[in-house]
Protein backbone atom coordinates (compact mmCIF):
# COMPACT_ATOMS: atom_id res chain seq x y z
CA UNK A 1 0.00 0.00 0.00
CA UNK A 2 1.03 3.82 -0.36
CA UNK A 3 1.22 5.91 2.71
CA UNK A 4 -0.50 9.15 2.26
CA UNK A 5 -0.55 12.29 5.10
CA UNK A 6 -2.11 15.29 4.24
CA UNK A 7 -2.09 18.83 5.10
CA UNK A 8 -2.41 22.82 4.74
CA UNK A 9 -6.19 22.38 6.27
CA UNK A 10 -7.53 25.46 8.05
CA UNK A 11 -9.97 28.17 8.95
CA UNK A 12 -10.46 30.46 5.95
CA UNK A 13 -12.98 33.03 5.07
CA UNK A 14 -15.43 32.49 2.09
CA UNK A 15 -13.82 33.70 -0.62
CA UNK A 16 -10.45 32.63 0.57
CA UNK A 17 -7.97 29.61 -0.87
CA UNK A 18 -6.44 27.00 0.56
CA UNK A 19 -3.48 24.86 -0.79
CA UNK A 20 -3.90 21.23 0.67
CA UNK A 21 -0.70 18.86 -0.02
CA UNK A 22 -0.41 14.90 0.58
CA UNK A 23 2.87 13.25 1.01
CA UNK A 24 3.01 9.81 -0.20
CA UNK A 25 5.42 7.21 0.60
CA UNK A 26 5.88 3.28 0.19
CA UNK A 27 5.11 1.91 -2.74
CA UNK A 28 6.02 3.31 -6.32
CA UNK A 29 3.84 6.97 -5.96
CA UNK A 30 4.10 7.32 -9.69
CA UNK A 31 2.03 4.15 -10.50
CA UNK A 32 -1.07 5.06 -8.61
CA UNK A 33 -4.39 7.68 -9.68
CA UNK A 34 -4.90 10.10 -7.00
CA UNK A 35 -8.08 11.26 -5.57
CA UNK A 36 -9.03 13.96 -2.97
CA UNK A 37 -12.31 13.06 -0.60
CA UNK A 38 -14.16 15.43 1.48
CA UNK A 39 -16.36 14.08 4.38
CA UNK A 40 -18.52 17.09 6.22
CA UNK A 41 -20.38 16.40 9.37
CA UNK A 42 -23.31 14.26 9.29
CA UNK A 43 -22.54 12.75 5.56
CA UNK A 44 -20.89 10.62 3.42
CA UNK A 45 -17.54 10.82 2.03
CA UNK A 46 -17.73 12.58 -1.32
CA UNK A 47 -15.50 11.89 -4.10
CA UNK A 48 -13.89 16.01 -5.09
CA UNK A 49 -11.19 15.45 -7.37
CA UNK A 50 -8.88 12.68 -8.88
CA UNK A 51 -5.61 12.74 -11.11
CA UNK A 52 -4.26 9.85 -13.41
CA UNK A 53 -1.37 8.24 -12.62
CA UNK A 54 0.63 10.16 -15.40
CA UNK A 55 -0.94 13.46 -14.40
CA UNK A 56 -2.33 13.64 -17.93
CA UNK A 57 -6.09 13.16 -17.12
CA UNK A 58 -8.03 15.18 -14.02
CA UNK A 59 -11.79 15.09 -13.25
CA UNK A 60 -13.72 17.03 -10.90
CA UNK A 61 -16.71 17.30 -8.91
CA UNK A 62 -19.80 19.51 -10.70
CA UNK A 63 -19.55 21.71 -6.91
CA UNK A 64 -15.45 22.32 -7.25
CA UNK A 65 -15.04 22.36 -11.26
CA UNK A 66 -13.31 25.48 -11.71
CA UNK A 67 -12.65 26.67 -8.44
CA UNK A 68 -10.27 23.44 -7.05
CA UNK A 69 -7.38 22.23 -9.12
CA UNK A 70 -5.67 18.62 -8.58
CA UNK A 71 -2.02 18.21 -9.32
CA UNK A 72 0.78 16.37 -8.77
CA UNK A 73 4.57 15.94 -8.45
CA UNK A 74 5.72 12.09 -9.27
CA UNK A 75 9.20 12.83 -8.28
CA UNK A 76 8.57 14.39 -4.97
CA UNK A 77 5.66 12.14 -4.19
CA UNK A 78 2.86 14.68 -3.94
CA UNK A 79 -0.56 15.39 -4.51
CA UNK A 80 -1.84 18.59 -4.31
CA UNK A 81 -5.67 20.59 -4.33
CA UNK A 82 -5.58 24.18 -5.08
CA UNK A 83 -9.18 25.41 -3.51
CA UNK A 84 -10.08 28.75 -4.85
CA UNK A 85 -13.36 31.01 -3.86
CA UNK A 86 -13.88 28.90 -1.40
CA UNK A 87 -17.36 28.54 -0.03
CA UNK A 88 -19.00 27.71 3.53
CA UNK A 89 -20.42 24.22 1.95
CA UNK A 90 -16.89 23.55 1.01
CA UNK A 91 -16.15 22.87 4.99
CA UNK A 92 -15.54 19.28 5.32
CA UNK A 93 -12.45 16.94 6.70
CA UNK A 94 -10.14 16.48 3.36
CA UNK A 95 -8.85 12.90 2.25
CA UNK A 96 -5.92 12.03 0.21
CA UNK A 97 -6.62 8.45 -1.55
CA UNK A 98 -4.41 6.03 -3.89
CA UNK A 99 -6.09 4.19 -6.20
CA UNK A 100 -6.81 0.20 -5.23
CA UNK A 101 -4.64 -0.97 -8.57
CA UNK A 102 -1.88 0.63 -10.73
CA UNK A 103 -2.24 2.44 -14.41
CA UNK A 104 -6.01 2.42 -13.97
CA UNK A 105 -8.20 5.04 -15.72
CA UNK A 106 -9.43 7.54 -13.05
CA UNK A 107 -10.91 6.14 -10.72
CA UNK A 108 -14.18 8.34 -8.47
CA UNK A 109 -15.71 5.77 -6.50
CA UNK A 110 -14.47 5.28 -2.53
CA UNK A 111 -14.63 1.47 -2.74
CA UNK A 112 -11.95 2.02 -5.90
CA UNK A 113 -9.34 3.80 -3.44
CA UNK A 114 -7.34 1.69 -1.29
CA UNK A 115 -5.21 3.69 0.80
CA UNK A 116 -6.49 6.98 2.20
CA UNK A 117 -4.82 9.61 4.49
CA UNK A 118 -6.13 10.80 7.93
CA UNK A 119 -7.76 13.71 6.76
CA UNK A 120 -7.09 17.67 7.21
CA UNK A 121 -9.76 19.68 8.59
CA UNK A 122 -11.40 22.63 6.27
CA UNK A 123 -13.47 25.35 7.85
CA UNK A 124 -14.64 27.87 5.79
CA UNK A 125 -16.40 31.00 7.72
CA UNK A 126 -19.18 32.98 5.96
């Protein structure tokens, strides 16, 4: 499995950005899509973004297309979500995920995701 820990999680107002960043360790980074959960309280995780294993392919959300941005880094082992004009519905606890299987197509579903992160809180104040 991959070992993923996120962070940059805070308390921003609406409006504001955030930068969240996952480190990932263990098995080889570069093989795996990358997805970003959100879990608020009271609800499911929700699937946000996710990134191909090449970085060529991204797919978002309807509620975060064109304000959040998923990238990542193969040779420094990171994923990262750029969250712009953020919103109060945006406040959730933030996952980092690695896909279950290697050079898959991107992946969206939780049950496709096989390691996940511990989360990073997101608080977004109206």
């Amino acid at each position: 499995q991959v070992q993923l820990v996120e962070s940059g999680g805070g308390l921003v107002q609406a409006g504001g950005s955030l930068r969240l960043s996952c480190a990932a360790s263990g098995r080889t980074f570069s093989n795996y899509g990358m997805g970003w959960f959100r879990q608020a309280p009271g609800k499911e995780r929700e699937f946000v973004a996710a990134i191909s294993w090449s970085g060529d392919s991204t797919y978002y959300t309807a509620s975060v297309k064109g304000r959040f941005t998923i990238s990542r880094d193969n040779v420094k082992n990171m994923v990262y979500l750029q969250m712009n004009s953020l919103k109060p519905e945006d406040t959730a606890v933030y996952y980092c995920a690695a896909e279950r299987y290697t050079f898959r197509a991107i992946a969206r579903s939780v049950t496709d995701f096989a390691s996940w992160g511990q989360g990073t809180q997101v608080t977004i104040s109206a």
